[in-house]
Protein backbone atom coordinates (compact mmCIF):
# COMPACT_ATOMS: atom_id res chain seq x y z
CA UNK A 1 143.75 67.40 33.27
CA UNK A 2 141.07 64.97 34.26
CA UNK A 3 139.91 61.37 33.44
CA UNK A 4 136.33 61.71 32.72
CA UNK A 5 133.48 59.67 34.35
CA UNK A 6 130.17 57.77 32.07
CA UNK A 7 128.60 57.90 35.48
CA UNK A 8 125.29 59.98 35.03
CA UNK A 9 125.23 62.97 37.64
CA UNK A 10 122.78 62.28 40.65
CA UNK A 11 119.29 64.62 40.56
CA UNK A 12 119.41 67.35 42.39
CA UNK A 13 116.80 67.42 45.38
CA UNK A 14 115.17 70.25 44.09
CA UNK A 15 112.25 70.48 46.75
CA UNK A 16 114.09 69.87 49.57
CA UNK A 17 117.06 71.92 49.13
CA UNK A 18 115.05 75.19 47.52
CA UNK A 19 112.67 74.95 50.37
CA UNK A 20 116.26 74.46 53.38
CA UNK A 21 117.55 77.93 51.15
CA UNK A 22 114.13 79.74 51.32
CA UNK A 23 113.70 78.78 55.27
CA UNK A 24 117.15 80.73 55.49
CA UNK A 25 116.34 83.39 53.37
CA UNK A 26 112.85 83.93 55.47
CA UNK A 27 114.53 83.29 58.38
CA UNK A 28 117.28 85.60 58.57
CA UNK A 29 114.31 88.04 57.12
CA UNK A 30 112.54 87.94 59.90
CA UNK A 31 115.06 88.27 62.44
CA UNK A 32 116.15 91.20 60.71
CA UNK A 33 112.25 92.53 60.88
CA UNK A 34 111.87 91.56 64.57
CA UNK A 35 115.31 91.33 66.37
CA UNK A 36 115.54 93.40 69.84
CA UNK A 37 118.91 94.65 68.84
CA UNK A 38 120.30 97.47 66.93
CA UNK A 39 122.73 98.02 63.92
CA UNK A 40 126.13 96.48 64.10
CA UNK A 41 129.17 98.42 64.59
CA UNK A 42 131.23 97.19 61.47
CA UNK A 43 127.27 97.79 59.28
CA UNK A 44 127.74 101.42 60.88
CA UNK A 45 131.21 101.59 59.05
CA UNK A 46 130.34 99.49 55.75
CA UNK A 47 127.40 101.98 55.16
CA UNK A 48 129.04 105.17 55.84
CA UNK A 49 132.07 103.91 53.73
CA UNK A 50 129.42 103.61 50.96
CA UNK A 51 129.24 107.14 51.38
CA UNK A 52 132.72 107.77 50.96
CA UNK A 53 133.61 105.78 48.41
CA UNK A 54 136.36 106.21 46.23
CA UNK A 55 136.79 102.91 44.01
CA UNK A 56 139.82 102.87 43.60
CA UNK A 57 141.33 104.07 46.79
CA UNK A 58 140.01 102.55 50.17
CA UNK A 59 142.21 100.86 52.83
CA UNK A 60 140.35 97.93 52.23
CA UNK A 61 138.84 95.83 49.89
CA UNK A 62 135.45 98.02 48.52
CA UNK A 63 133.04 95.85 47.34
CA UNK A 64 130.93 95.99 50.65
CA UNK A 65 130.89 99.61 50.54
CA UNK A 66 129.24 99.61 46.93
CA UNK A 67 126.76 96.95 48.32
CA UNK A 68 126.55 99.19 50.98
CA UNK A 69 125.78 102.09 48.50
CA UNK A 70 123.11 99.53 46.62
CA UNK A 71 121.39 98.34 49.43
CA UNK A 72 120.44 101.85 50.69
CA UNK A 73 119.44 102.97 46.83
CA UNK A 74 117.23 100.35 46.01
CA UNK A 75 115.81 99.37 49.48
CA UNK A 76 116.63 101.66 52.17
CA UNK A 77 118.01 102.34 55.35
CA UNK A 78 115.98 99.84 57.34
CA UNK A 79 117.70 96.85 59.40
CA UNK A 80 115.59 94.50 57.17
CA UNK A 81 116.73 96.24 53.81
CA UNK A 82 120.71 96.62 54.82
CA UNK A 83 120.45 92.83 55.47
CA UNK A 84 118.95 91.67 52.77
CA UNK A 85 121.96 90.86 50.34
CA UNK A 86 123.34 88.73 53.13
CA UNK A 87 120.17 87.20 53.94
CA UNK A 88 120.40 85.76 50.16
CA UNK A 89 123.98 85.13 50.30
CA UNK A 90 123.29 82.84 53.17
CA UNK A 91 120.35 81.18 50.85
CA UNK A 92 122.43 80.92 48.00
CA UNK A 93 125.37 79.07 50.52
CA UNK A 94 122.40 76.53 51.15
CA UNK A 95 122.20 75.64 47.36
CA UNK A 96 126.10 75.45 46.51
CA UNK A 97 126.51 72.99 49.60
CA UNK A 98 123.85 70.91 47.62
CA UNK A 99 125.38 70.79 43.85
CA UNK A 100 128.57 70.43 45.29
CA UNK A 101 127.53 67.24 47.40
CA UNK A 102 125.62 66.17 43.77
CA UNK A 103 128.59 67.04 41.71
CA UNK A 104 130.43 64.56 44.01
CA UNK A 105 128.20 61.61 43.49
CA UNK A 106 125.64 62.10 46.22
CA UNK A 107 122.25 61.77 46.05
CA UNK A 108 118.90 63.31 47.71
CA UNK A 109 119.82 62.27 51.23
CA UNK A 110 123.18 63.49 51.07
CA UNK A 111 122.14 66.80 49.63
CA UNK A 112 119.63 67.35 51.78
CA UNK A 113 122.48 66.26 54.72
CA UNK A 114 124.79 69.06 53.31
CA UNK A 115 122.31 71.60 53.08
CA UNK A 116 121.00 71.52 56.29
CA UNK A 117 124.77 71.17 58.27
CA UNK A 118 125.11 74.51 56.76
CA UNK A 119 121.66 76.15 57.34
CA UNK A 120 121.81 75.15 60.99
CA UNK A 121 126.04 75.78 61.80
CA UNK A 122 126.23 79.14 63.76
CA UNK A 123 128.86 80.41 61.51
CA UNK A 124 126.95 80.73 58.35
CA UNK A 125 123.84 81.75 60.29
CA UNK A 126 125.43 84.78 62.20
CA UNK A 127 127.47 85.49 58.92
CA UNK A 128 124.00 85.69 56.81
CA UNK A 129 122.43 88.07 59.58
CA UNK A 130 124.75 90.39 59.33
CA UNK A 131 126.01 93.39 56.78
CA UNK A 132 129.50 92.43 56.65
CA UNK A 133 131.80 90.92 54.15
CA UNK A 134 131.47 87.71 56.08
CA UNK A 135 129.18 86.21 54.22
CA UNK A 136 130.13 87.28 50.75
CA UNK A 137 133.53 86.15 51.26
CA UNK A 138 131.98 82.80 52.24
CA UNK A 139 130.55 82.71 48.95
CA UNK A 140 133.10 83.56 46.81
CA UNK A 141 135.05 80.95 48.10
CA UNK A 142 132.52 78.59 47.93
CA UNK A 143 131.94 79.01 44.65
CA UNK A 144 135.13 79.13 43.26
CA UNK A 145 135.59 75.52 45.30
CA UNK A 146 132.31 74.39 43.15
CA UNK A 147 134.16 75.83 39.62
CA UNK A 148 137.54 74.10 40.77
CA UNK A 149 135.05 70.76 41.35
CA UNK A 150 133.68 70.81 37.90
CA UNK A 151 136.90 71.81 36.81
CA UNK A 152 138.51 68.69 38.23
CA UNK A 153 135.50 66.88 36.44
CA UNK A 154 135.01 68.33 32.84
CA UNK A 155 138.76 70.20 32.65
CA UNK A 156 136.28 72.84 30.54
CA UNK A 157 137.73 75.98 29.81
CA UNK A 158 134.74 77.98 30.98
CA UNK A 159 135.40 76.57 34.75
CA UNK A 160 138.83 78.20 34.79
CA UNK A 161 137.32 81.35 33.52
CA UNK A 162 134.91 81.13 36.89
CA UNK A 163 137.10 80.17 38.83
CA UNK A 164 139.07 83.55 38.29
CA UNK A 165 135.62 85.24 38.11
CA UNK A 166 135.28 84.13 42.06
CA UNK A 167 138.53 84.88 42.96
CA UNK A 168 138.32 88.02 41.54
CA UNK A 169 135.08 88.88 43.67
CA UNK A 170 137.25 87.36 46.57
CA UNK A 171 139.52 89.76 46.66
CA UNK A 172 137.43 92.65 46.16
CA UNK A 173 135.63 91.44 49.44
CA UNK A 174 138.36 90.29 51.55
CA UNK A 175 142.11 89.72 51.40
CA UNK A 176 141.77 86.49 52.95
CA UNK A 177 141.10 85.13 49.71
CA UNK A 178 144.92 84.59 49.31
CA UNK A 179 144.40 82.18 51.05
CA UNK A 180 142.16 79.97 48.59
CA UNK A 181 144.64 81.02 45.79
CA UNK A 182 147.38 78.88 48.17
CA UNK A 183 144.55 76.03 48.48
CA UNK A 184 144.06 75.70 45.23
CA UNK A 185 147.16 75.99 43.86
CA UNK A 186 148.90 73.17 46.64
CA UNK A 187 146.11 70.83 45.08
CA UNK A 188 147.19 71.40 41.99
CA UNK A 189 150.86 70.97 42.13
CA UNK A 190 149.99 68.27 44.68
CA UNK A 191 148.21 65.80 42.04
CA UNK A 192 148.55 65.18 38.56
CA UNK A 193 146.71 68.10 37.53
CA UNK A 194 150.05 69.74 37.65
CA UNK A 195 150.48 68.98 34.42
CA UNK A 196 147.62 72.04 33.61
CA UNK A 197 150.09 74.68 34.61
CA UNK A 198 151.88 73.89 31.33
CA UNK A 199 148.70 75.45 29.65
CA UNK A 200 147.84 78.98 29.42
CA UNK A 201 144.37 78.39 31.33
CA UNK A 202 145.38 78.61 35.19
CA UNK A 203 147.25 82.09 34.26
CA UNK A 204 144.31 83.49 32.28
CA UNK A 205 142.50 82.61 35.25
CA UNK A 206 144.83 84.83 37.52
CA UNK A 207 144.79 87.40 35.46
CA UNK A 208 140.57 87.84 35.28
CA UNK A 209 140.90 87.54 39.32
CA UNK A 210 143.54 90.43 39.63
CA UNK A 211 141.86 92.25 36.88
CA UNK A 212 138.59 92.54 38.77
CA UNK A 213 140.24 92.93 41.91
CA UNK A 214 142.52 95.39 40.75
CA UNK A 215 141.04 97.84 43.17
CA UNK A 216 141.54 96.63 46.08
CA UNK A 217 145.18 96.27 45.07
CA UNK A 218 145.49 99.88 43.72
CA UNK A 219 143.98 100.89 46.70
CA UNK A 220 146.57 99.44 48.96
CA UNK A 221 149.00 101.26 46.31
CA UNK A 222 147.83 104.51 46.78
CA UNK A 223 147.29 104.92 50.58
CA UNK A 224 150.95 103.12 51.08
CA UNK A 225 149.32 99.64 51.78
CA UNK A 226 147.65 100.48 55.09
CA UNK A 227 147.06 96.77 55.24
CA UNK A 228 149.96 96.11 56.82
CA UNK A 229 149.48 98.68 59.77
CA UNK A 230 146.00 97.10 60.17
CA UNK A 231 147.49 93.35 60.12
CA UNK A 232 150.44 94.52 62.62
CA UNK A 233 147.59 96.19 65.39
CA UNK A 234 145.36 92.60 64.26
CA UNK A 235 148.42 90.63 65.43
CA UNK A 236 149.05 92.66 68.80
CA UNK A 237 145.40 92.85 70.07
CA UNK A 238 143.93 89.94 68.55
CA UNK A 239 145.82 87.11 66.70
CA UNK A 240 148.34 86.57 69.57
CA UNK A 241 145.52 85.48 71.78
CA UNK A 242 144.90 82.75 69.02
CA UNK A 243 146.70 79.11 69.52
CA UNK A 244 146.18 75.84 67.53
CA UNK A 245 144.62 74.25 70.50
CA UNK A 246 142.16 77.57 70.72
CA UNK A 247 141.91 77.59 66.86
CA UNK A 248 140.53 73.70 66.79
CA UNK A 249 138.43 74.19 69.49
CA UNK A 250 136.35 77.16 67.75
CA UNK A 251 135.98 74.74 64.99
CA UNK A 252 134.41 72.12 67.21
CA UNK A 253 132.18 74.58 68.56
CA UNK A 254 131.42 75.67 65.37
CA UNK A 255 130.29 72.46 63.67
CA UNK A 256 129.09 70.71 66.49
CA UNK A 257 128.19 66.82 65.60
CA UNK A 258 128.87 68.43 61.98
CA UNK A 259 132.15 67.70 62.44
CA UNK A 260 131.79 64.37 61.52
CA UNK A 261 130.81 64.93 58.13
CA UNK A 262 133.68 67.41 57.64
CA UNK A 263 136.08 65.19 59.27
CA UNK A 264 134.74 62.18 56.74
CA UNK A 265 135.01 64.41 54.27
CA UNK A 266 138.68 65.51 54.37
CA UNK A 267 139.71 61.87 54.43
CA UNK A 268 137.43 60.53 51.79
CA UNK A 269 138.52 63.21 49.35
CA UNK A 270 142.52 63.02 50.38
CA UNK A 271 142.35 59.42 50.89
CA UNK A 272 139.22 57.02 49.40
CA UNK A 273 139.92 55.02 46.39
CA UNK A 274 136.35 56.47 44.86
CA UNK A 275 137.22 59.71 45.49
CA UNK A 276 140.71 60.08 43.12
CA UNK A 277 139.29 62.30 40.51
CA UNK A 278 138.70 65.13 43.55
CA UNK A 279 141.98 64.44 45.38
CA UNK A 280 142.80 68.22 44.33
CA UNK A 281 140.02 69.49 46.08
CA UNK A 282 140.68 67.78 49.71
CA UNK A 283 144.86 68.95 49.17
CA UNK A 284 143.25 72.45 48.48
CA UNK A 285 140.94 72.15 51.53
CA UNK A 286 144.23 70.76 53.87
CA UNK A 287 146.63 73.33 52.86
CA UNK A 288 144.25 76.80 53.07
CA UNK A 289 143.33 75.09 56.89
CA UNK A 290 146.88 74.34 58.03
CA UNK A 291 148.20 78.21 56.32
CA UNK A 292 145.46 79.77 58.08
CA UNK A 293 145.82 77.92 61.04
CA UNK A 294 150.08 78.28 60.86
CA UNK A 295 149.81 82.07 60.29
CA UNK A 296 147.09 82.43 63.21
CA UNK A 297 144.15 83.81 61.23
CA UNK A 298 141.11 83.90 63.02
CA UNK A 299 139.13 80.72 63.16
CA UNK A 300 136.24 81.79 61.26
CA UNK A 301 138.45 82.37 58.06
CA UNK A 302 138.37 78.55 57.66
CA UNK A 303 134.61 78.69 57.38
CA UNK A 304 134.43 78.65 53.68
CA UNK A 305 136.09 74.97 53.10
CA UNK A 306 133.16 73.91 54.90
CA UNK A 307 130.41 73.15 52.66
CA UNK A 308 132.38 71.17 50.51
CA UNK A 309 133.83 69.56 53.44
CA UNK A 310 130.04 68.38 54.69
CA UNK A 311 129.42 67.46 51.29
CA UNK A 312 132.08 65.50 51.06
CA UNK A 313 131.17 63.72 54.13
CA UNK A 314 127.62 63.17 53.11
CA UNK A 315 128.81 61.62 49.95
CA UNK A 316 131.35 59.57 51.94
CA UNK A 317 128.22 57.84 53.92
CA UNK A 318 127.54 56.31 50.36
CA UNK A 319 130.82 54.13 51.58
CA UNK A 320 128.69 51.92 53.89
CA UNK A 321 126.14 49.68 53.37
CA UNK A 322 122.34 50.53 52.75
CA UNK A 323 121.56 49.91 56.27
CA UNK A 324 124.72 51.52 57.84
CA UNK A 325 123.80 54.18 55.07
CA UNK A 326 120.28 54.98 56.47
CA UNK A 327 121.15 54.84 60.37
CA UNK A 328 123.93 57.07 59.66
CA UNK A 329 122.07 59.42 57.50
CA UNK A 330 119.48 59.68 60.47
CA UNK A 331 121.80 60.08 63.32
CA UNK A 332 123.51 62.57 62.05
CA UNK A 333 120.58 64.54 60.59
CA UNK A 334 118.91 63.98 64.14
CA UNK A 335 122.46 65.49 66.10
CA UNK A 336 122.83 68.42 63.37
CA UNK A 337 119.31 69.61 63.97
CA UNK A 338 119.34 68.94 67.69
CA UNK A 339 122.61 71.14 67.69
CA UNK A 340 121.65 73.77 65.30
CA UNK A 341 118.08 74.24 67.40
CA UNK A 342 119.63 74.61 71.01
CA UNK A 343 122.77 77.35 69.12
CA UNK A 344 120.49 78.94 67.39
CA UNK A 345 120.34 81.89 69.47
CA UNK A 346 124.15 81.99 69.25
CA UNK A 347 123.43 82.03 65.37
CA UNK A 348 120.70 84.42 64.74
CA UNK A 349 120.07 87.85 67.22
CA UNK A 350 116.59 86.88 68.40
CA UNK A 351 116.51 86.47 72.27
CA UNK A 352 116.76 90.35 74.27
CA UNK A 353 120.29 90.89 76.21
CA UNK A 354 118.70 90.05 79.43
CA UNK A 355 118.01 85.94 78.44
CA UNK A 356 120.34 85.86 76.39
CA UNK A 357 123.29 86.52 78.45
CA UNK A 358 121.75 83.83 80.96
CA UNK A 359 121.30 81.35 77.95
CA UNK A 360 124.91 81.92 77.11
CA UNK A 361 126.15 81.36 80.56
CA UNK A 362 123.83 78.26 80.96
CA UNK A 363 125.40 76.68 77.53
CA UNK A 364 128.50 77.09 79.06
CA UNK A 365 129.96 79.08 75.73
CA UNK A 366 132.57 81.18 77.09
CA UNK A 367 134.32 81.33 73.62
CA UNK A 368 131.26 82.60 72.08
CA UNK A 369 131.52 85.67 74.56
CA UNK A 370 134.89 86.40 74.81
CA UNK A 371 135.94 89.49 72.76
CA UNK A 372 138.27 89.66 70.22
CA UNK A 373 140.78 91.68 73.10
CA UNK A 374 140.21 88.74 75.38
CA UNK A 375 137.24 89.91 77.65
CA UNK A 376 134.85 87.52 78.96
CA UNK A 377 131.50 89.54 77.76
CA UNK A 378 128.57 88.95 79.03
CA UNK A 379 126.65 88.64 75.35
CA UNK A 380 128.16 86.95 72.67
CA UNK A 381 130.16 90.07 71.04
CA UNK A 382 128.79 90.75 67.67
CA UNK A 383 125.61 90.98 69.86
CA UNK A 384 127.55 93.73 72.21
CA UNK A 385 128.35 95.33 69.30
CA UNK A 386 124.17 95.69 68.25
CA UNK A 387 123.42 98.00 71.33
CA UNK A 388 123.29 101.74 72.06
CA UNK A 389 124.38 103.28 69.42
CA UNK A 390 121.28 105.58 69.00
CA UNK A 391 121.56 106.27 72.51
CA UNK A 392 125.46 107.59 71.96
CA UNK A 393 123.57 109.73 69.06
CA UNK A 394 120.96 111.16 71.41
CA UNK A 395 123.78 112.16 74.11
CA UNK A 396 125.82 113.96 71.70
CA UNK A 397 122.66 115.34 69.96
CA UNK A 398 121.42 116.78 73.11
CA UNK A 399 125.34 118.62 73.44
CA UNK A 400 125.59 119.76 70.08
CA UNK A 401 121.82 120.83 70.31
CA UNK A 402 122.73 123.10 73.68
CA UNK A 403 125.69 125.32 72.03
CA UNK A 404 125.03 128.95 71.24
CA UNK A 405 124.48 129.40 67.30
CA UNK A 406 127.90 131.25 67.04
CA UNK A 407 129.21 128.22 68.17
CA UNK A 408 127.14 125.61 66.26
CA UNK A 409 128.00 127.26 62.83
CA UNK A 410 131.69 126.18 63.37
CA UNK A 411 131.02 122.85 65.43
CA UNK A 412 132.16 119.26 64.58
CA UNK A 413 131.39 116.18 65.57
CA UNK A 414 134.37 113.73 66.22
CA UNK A 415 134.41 110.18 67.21
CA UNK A 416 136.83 107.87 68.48
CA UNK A 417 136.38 105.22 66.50
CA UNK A 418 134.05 104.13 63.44
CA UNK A 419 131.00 102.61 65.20
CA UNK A 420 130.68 106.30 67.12
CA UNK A 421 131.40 107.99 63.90
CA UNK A 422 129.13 105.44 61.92
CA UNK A 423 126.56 105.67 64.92
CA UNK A 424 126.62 109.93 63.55
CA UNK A 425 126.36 109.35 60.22
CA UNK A 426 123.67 106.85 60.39
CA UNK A 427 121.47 108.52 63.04
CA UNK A 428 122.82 111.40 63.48
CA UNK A 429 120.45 113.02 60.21
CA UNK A 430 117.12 112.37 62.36
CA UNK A 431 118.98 113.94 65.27
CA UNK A 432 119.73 117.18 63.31
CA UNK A 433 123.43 116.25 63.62
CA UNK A 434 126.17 116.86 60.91
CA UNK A 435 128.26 114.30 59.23
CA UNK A 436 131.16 113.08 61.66
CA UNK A 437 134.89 112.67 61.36
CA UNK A 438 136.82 110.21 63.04
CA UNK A 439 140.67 110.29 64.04
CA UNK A 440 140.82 105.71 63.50
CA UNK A 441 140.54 102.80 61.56
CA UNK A 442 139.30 103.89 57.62
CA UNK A 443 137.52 106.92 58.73
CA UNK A 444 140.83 108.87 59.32
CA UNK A 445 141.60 108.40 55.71
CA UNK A 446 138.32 110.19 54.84
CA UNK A 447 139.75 113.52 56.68
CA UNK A 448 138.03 116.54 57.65
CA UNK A 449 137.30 118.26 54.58
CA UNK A 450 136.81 121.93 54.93
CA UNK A 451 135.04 121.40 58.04
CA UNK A 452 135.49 124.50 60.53
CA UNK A 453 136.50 122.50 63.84
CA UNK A 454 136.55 125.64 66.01
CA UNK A 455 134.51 123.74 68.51
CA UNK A 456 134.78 120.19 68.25
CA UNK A 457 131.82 118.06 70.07
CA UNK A 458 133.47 114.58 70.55
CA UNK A 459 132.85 111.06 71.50
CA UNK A 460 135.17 108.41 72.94
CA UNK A 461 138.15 110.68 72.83
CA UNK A 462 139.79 111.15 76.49
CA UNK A 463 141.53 114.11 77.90
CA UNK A 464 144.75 112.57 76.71
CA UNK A 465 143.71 111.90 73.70
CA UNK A 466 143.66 115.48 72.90
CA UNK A 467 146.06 117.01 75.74
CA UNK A 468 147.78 120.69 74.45
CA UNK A 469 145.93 120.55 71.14
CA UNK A 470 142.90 122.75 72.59
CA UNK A 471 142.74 125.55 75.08
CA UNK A 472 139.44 124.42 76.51
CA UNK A 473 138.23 120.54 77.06
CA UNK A 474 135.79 120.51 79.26
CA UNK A 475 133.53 116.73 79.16
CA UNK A 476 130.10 117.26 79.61
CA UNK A 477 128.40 113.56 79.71
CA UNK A 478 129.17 109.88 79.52
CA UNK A 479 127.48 107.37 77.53
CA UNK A 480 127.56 104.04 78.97
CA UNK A 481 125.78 100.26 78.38
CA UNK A 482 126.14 97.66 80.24
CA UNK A 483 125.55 95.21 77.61
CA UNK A 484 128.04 96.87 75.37
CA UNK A 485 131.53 95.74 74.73
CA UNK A 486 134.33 97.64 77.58
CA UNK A 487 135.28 100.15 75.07
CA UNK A 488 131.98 101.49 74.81
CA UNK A 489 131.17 101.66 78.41
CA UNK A 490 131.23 104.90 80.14
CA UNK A 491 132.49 107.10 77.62
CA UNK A 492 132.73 110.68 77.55
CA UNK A 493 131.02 113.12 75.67
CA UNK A 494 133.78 116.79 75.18
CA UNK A 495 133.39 120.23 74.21
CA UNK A 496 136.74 121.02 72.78
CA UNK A 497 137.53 125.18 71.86
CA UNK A 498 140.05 127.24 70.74
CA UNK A 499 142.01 124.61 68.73
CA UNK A 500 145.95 125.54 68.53
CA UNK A 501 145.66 124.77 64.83
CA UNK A 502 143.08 124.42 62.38
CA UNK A 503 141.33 120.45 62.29
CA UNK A 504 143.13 120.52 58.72
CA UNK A 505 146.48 120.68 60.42
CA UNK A 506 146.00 118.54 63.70
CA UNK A 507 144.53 115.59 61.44
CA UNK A 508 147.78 113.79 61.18
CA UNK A 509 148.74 113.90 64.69
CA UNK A 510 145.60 111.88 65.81
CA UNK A 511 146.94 109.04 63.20
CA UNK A 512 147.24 106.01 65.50
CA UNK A 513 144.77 106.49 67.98
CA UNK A 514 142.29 103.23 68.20
């Protein structure tokens, strides 16, 4: 599959790149320890649907909700314990970027290049702070780029065996991982290495992937592939907003001067004389771009082809003279730091709502606060999504607190959607609340149970929402943020009676409400 090279494999920087992966570990750490915002809204649904797991039948793919189930068993419920699996994802990402740029030929200074481009780029920084399958995806795809590298190098059997190891691990974290199965397989009916799909090894390494993400696939199965409802509402409220020109300019934004070095590094692996033996890598890295960018994915999803992309373009520097070489090295160092020190609040949740909605407006990053419906927030929105959700908790607390025992003993909680419900279920135990069901998104799947429902306390849900399916609504609060996203913004609080059917029976009529 691969003509082998004598040339003996760079050192890896060992000091410099351990210590850029621990400063990102500690980092995100500490921000976790000392960050004036809450937990995020998709966290709030990740760790309750830890609670609910069922393996082998979620409406999406489960591994963050046994992570989610991990986290809390072996460190707890703090911020600083949910986060810390991401926290050494993100340290990890630091390290791949580095052996990839070795396993391409460069050396300490373009290691060290690689490494920090993706310490400092706002994408892997917000993904690392976070609980979400952001970041794992990220490195599942990065690594499975690094196996397909030394793949491309060694042709060594064990390399397609990882390779299906990572996309296994892909797709039990996110379906967009169909996405690297295209990239990889245009590079390798795109270059000689076609000639491998004669062999049994690329289908052995298909089957490992589907084997270990056979859940998420059975899952779909069972539940009648909800995925497609979820992709159709994706496409109406979000993806329609998204255009090629929008698309590419999120991914300037994104990389900032860094761009350079991924933009070097798409042509030196498609296109350099020196780089032949990885033209299947750039042809993968083209292809999963241009299919996400072609079916209007969001522009994050591209993140992952971005280490190897830097590393690429670190190794490409090599190209120039020693002089050109150094300058280069320096400028581009000097921009990626500058760049990755004045975003770094658009990276990591550190500066309060109140400066950091000025900040935002003074950087001019309108992208970074429009929602994902279109809405020009006023904080970037993962950051509108880290606010008031104990303060929902204490509203409905203070309701549910108030009802006459009678009325208690067959009262549920219900939420419109899963950050209210996950707000419940996360707070809600130090509030003396009960678990919470919720009529949207995965939650509805969960059901009621045997819950009572004879008195339903709810969140989010409007008078219409529930029109002629109880004799009494009466709403008896509003919770409201200003720093929030709009749907969270003066919400009401209900007490619903005297349902005209039992919860059991109403459940699927509130299918479809988001």
């Amino acid at each position: 599959m691969v003509g082998r090279s004598n040339t003996p494999e760079p050192l890896l920087a060992r000091k410099a790149v351990y210590g850029l992966a621990a400063l990102s570990f500690v980092g995100h750490v500490a921000t976790a320890l000392v960050t004036p915002y809450s937990i995020h809204r998709d966290e709030l649904l990740y760790l309750a649907m830890g609670k609910y797991l069922a393996f082998w039948r979620m409406d999406f793919p489960p591994l963050i909700a046994l992570l989610a189930n991990s986290t809390r068993w072996l460190f707890g419920d703090s911020l600083a314990a949910i986060r810390l699996l991401p926290a050494v994802a993100g340290a990890l990402l630091v390290i791949l970027s580095a052996l990839m740029a070795r396993e391409l030929g460069g050396k300490g200074r373009a290691q060290v290049l690689t490494s920090l481009a993706v310490l400092l780029n706002p994408l892997f920084l917000r993904a690392g702070a976070l609980f979400q399958p952001t970041v794992f995806d990220q490195l599942w795809w990065t690594g499975g780029l690094y196996c397909f590298l030394r793949l491309l190098k060694s042709d060594h059997a064990k390399w397609w065996i990882l390779l299906g190891v990572a996309g296994g691990f892909g797709l039990l974290t996110k379906f967009s991982i169909a996405f690297f199965g295209i990239g990889v397989l245009a590079g390798i009916l795109l270059t000689h290495h076609r000639n491998s799909l004669l062999t049994p090894r690329p289908y052995v390494a298909m089957a490992i992937a589907l084997t270990i993400g056979s859940p998420s696939i059975i899952g779909q199965i069972q539940l009648d592939f909800p995925v497609l409802a979820q992709l159709q509402v994706l496409q109406e409220v979000q993806l329609s907003r998204v255009t090629p020109i929008s698309f590419l300019f999120v991914q300037l934004l994104v990389l900032g001067p860094a761009v350079i070095l991924a933009g070097l590094g798409i042509w030196w692996l498609i296109w350099a004389r020196a780089a032949r033996q990885f033209r299947a890598i750039g042809w993968a890295c083209l292809t999963s771009f241009v299919a996400v960018l072609a079916l209007q994915g969001k522009p994050y999803y591209v993140g992952p082809l971005y280490p190897i992309l830097l590393a690429a373009g670190a190794v490409a520097i090599g190209m120039f003279d020693h002089k050109v070489q150094r300058i280069a090295g320096i400028v581009l160092m000097t921009l990626i730091l500058a760049y990755g020190v004045v975003t770094l609040p658009l990276g990591l949740p550190i500066v309060p709502p109140e400066p950091m909605a000025r900040y935002s407006v003074a950087l001019g990053a309108s992208e970074a606060r429009t929602s994902n419906t279109g809405e020009v927030l006023s904080l970037p929105q993962d950051y509108a999504d880290m606010v008031e959700w104990e303060d929902q908790v204490s509203l409905v607390a203070r309701v549910y607190h108030t009802l006459p025992a009678d009325k208690k003993a067959k009262a549920v909680i219900m939420a419109r959607n899963y950050g209210e419900a996950g707000a419940i279920d996360f707070f809600g135990p130090r509030h003396g609340l009960p678990r919470a069901v919720c009529v949207s998104g995965s939650y509805w799947f969960f059901g009621p149970g045997q819950l009572p429902g004879e008195v339903v306390v709810s969140i989010g849900l409007r008078p219409d929402d529930v029109q002629g399916l109880f004799r009494s609504v009466e709403i008896v609060g509003h919770a409201d943020n200003r720093w929030t996203v709009p749907e969270e913004r003066n919400i009401p609080v209900m007490v619903c009676e005297s349902p005209r059917q039992s919860l059991q029976e109403l459940w699927p009529r509130f299918k479809g409400i988001n």
